[in-house]
C-alpha atoms as a PDB file:
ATOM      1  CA  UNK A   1       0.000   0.000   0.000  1.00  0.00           C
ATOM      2  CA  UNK A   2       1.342   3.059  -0.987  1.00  0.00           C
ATOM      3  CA  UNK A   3       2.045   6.544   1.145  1.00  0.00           C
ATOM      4  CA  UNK A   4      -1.053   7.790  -0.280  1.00  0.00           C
ATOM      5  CA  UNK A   5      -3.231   4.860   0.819  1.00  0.00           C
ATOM      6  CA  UNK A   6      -1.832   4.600   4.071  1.00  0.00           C
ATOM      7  CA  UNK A   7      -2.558   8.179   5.010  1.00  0.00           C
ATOM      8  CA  UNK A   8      -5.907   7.944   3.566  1.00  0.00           C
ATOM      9  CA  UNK A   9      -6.641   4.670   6.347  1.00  0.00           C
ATOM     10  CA  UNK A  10      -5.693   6.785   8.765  1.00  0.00           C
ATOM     11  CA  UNK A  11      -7.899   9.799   7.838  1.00  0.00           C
ATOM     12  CA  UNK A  12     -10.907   7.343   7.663  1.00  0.00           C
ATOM     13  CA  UNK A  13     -10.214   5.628  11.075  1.00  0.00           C
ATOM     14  CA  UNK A  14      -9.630   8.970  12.536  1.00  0.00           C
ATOM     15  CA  UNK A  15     -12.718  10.167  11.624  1.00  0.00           C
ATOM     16  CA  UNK A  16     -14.607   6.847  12.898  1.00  0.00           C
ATOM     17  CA  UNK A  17     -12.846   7.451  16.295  1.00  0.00           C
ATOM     18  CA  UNK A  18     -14.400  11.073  16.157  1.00  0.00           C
ATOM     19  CA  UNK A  19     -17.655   9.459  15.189  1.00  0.00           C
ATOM     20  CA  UNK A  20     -17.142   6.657  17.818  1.00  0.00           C
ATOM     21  CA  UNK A  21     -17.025   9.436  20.380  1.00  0.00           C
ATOM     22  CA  UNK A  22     -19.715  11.555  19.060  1.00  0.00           C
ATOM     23  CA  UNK A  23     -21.959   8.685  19.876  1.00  0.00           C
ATOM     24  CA  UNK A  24     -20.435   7.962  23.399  1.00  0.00           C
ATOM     25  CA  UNK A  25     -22.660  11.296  23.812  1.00  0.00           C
ATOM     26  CA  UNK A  26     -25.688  10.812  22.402  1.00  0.00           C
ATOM     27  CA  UNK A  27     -25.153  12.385  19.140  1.00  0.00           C
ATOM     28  CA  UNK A  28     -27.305  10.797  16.350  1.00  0.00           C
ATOM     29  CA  UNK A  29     -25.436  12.476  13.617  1.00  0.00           C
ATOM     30  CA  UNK A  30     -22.228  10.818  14.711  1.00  0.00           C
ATOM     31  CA  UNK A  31     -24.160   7.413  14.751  1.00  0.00           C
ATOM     32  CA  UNK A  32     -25.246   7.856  11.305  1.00  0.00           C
ATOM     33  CA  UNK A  33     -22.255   8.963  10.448  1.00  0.00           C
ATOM     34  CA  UNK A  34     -20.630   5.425  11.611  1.00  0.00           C
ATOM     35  CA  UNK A  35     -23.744   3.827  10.108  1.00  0.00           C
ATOM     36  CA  UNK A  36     -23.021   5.086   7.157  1.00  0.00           C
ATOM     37  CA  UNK A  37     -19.298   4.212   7.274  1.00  0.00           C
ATOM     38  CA  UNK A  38     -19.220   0.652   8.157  1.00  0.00           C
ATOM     39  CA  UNK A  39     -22.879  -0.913   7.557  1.00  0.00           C
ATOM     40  CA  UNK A  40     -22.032  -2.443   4.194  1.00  0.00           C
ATOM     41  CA  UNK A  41     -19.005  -4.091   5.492  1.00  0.00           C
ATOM     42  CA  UNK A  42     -20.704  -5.474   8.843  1.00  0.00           C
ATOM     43  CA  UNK A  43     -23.839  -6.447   6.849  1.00  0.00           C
ATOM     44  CA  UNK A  44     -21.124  -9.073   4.739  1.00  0.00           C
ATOM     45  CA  UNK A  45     -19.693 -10.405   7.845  1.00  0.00           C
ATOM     46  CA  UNK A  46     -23.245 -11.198   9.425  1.00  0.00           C
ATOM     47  CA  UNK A  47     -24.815 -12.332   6.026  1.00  0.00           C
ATOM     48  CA  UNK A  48     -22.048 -14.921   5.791  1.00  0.00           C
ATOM     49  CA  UNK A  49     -22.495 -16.646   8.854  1.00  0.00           C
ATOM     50  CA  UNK A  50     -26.166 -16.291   8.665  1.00  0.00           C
ATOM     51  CA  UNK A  51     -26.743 -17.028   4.648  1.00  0.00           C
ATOM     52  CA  UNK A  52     -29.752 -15.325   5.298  1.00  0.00           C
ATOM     53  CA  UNK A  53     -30.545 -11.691   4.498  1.00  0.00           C
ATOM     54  CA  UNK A  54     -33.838 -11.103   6.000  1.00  0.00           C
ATOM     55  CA  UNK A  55     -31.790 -12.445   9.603  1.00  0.00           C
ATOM     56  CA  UNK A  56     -29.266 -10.451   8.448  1.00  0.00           C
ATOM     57  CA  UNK A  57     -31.357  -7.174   8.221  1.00  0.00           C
ATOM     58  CA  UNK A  58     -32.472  -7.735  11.223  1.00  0.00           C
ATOM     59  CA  UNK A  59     -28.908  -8.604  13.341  1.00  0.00           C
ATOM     60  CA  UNK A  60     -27.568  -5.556  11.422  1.00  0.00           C
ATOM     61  CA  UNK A  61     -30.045  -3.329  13.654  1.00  0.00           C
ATOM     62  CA  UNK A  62     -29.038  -5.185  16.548  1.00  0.00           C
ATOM     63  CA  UNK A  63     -25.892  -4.650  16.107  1.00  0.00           C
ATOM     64  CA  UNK A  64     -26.295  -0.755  15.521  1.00  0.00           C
ATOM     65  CA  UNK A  65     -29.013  -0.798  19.493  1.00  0.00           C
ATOM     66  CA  UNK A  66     -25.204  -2.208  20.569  1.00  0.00           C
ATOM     67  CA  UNK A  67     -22.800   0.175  19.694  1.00  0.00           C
ATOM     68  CA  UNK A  68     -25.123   3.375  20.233  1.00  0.00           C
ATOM     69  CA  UNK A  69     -25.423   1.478  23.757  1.00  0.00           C
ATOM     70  CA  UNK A  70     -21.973   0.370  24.590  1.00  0.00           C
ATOM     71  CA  UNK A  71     -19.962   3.227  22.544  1.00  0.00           C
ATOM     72  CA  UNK A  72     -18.612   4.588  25.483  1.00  0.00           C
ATOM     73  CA  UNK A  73     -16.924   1.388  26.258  1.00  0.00           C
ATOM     74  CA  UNK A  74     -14.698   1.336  23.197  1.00  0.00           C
ATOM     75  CA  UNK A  75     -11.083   2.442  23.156  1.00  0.00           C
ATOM     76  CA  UNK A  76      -9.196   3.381  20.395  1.00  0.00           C
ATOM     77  CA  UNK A  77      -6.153   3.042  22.222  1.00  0.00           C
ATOM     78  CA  UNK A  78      -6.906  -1.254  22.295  1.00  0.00           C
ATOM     79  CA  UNK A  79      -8.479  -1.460  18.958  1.00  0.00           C
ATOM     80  CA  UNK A  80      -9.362   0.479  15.609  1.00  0.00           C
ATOM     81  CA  UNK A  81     -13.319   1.355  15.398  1.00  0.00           C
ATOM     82  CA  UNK A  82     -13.573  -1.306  12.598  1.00  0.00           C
ATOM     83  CA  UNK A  83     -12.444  -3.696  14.529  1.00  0.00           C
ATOM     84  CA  UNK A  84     -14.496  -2.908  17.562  1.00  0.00           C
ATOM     85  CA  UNK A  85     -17.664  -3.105  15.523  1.00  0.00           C
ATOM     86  CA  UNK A  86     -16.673  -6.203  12.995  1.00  0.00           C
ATOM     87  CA  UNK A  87     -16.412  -8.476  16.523  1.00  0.00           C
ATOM     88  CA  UNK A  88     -19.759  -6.644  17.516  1.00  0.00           C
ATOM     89  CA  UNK A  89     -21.195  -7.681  14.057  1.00  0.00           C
ATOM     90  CA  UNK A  90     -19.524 -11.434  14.202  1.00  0.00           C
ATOM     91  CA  UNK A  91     -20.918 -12.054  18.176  1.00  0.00           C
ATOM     92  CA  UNK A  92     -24.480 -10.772  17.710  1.00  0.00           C
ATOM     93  CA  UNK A  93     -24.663 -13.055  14.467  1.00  0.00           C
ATOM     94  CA  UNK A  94     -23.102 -16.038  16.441  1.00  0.00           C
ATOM     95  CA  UNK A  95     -25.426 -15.244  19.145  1.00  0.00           C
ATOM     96  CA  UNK A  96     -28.617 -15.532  16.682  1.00  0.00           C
ATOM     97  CA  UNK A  97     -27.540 -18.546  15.161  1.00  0.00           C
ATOM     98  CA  UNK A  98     -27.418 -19.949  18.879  1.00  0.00           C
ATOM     99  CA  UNK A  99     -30.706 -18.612  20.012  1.00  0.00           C
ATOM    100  CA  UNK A 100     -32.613 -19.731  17.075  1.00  0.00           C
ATOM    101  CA  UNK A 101     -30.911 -23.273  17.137  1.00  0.00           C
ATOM    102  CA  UNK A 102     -29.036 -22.701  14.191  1.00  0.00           C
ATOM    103  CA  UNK A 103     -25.540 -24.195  13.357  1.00  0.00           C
ATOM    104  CA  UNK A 104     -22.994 -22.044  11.352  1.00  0.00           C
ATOM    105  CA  UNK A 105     -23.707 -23.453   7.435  1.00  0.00           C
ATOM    106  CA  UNK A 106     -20.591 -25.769   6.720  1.00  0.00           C
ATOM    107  CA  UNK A 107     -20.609 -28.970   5.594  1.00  0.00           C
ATOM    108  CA  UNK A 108     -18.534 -32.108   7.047  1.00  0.00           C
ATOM    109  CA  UNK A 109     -17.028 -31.972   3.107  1.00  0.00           C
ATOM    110  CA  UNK A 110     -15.890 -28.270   3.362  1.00  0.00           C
ATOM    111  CA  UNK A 111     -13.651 -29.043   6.578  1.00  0.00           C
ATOM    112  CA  UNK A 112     -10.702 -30.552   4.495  1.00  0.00           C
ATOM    113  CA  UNK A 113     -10.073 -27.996   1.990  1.00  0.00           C
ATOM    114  CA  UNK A 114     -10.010 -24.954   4.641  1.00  0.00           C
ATOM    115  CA  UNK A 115      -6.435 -23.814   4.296  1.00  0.00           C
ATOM    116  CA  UNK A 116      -4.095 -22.446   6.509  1.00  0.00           C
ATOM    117  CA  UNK A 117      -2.366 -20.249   4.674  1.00  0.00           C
ATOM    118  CA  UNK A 118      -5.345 -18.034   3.194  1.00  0.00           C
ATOM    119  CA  UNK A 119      -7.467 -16.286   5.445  1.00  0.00           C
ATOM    120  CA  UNK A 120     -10.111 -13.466   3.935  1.00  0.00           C
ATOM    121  CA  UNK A 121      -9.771  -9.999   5.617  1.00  0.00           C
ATOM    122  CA  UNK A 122     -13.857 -10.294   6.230  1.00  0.00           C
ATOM    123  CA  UNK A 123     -13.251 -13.180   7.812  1.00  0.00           C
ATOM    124  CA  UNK A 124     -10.539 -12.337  10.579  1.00  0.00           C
ATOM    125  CA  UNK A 125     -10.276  -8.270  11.337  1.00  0.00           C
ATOM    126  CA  UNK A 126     -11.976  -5.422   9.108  1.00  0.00           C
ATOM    127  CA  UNK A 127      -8.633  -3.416   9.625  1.00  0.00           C
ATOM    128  CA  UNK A 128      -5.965  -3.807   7.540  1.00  0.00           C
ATOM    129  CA  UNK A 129      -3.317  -3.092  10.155  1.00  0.00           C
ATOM    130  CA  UNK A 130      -5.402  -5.563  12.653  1.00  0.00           C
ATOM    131  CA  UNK A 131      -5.469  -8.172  10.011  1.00  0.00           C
ATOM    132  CA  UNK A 132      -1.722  -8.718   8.962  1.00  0.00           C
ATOM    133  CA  UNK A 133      -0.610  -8.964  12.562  1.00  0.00           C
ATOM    134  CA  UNK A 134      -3.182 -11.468  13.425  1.00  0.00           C
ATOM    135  CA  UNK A 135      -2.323 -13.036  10.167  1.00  0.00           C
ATOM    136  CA  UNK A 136       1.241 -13.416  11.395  1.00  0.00           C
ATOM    137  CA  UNK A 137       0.422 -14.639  14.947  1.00  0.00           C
ATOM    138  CA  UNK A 138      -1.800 -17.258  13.705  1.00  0.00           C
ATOM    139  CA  UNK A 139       0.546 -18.303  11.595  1.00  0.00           C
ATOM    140  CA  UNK A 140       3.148 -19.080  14.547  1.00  0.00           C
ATOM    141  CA  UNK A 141       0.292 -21.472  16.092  1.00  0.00           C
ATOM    142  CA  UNK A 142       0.329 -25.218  16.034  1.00  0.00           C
ATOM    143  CA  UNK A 143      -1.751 -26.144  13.058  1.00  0.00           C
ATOM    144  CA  UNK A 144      -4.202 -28.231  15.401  1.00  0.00           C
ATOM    145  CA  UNK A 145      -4.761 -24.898  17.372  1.00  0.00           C
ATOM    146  CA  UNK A 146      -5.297 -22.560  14.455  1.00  0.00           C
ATOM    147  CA  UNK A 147      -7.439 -24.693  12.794  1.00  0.00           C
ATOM    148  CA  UNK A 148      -9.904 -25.313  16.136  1.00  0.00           C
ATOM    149  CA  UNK A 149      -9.566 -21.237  16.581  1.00  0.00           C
ATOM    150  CA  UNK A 150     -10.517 -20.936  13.302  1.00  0.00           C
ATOM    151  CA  UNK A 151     -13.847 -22.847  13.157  1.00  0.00           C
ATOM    152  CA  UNK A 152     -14.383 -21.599  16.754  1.00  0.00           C
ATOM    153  CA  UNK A 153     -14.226 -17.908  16.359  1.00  0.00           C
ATOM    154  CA  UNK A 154     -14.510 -17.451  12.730  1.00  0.00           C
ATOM    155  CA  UNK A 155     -17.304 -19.847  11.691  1.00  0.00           C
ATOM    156  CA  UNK A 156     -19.229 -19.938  14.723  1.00  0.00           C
ATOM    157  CA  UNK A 157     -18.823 -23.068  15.834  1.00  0.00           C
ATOM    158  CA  UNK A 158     -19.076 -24.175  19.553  1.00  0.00           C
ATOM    159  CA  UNK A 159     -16.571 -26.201  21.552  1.00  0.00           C
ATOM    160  CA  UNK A 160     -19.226 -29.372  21.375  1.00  0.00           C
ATOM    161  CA  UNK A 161     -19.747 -28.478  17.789  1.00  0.00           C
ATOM    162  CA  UNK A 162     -16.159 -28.536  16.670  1.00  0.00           C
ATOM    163  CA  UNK A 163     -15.594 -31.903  19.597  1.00  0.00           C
ATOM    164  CA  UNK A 164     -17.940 -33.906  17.238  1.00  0.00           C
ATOM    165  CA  UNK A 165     -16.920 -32.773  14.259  1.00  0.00           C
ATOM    166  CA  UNK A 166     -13.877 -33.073  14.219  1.00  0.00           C
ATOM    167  CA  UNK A 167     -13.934 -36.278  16.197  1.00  0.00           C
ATOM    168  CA  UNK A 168     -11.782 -35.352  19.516  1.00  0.00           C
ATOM    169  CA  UNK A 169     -12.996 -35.323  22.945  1.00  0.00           C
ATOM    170  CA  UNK A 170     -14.400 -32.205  24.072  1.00  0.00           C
ATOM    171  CA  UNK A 171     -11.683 -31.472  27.058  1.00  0.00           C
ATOM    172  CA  UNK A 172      -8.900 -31.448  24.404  1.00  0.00           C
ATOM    173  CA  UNK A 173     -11.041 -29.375  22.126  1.00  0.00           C
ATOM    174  CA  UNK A 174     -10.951 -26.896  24.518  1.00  0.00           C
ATOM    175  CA  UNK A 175      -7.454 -26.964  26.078  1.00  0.00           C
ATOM    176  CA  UNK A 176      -6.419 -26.969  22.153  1.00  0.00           C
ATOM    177  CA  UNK A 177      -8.151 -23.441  21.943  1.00  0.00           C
ATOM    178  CA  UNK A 178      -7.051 -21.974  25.227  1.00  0.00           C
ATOM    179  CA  UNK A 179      -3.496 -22.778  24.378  1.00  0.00           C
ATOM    180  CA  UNK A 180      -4.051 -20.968  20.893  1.00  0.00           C
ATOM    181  CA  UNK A 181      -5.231 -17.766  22.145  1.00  0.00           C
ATOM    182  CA  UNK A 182      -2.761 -17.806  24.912  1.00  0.00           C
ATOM    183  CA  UNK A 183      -0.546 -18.389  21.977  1.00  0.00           C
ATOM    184  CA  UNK A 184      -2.407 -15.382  20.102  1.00  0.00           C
ATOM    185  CA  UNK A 185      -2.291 -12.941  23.305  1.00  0.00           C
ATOM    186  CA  UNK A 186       1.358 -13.617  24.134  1.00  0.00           C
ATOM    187  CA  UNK A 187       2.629 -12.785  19.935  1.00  0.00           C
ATOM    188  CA  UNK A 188      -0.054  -9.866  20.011  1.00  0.00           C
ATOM    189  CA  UNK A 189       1.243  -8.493  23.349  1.00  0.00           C
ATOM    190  CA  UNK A 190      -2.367  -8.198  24.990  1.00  0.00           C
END
């Protein structure tokens, strides 16, 4: 990415953080304003783990009651507004797919050819500087553990879900992702 592009990133995120603050007080414009920025990215991330648009609609709203409620809890010192909202976005869907009974849509067949080495931007972080070093700290995890973290956090999947699935007993399942986002907090220095 060149100077240019960089510097515009940082203009945009910038004026999300304003936004972001502007509706830590109650200002409407300011939500809009991050509405406006951001819906059309969140609306992909929650439309591909709930393949269903009308759900979709709806989460997105949900999504929006959230951050005009919890805005004053974000920080841009821990994370870029993008970020902030995509895991908003990501949760609320994973939490509708739970409360109506729904599992994440994979199939048993699409397991084998998820690769390592290839992970979509939607899919991980919706920042660019979030993304590569997430990218790189995943990368330094035992393939077991990335691929578990993976299917946990990315496609939705529960610890039980990913147990049976992938044919493992549950306890391992989960000490497998504890020790891969111990892995991830110690190489991202949270």
């Amino acid at each position: 990415m060149g100077e240019t592009g960089s510097s515009d990133m940082a203009q945009r995120r910038a004026a999300l953080v304003r936004a972001m603050d502007g509706v830590a007080r109650g200002e409407r414009d300011s939500l809009k304003t991050v509405y406006d920025a951001t819906s059309a990215k969140l609306f992909g991330i929650i439309l591909r783990h709930l393949r269903d648009r009308e759900a979709a609609e709806d989460v997105l709203q949900d999504v929006y009651l959230k951050v005009w409620n919890r805005a004053g809890r974000f920080d841009p010192e821990r994370a870029s507004p993008i970020t902030w909202l995509c895991t908003i976005a990501r949760n609320t869907a994973i939490d509708h797919l739970r409360r109506t009974g729904r599992a994440p849509e994979t199939t048993s067949d699409a397991l084998p050819e998820i690769e390592d080495d290839a992970i979509p931007v939607d899919e991980m972080l919706c920042s660019a500087e979030d993304n590569a070093a997430l990218r790189r700290c995943m990368e330094e995890l035992k393939p077991d553990h990335r691929r578990c973290i993976r299917l946990a956090f990315f496609d939705g999947l529960t610890h039980s879900q990913l147990a049976e699935r992938l044919g493992m007993p549950l306890g391992t399942m989960k000490s497998w992702i504890r020790r891969g986002l111990l892995g991830l907090k110690g190489c991202l220095g949270g």
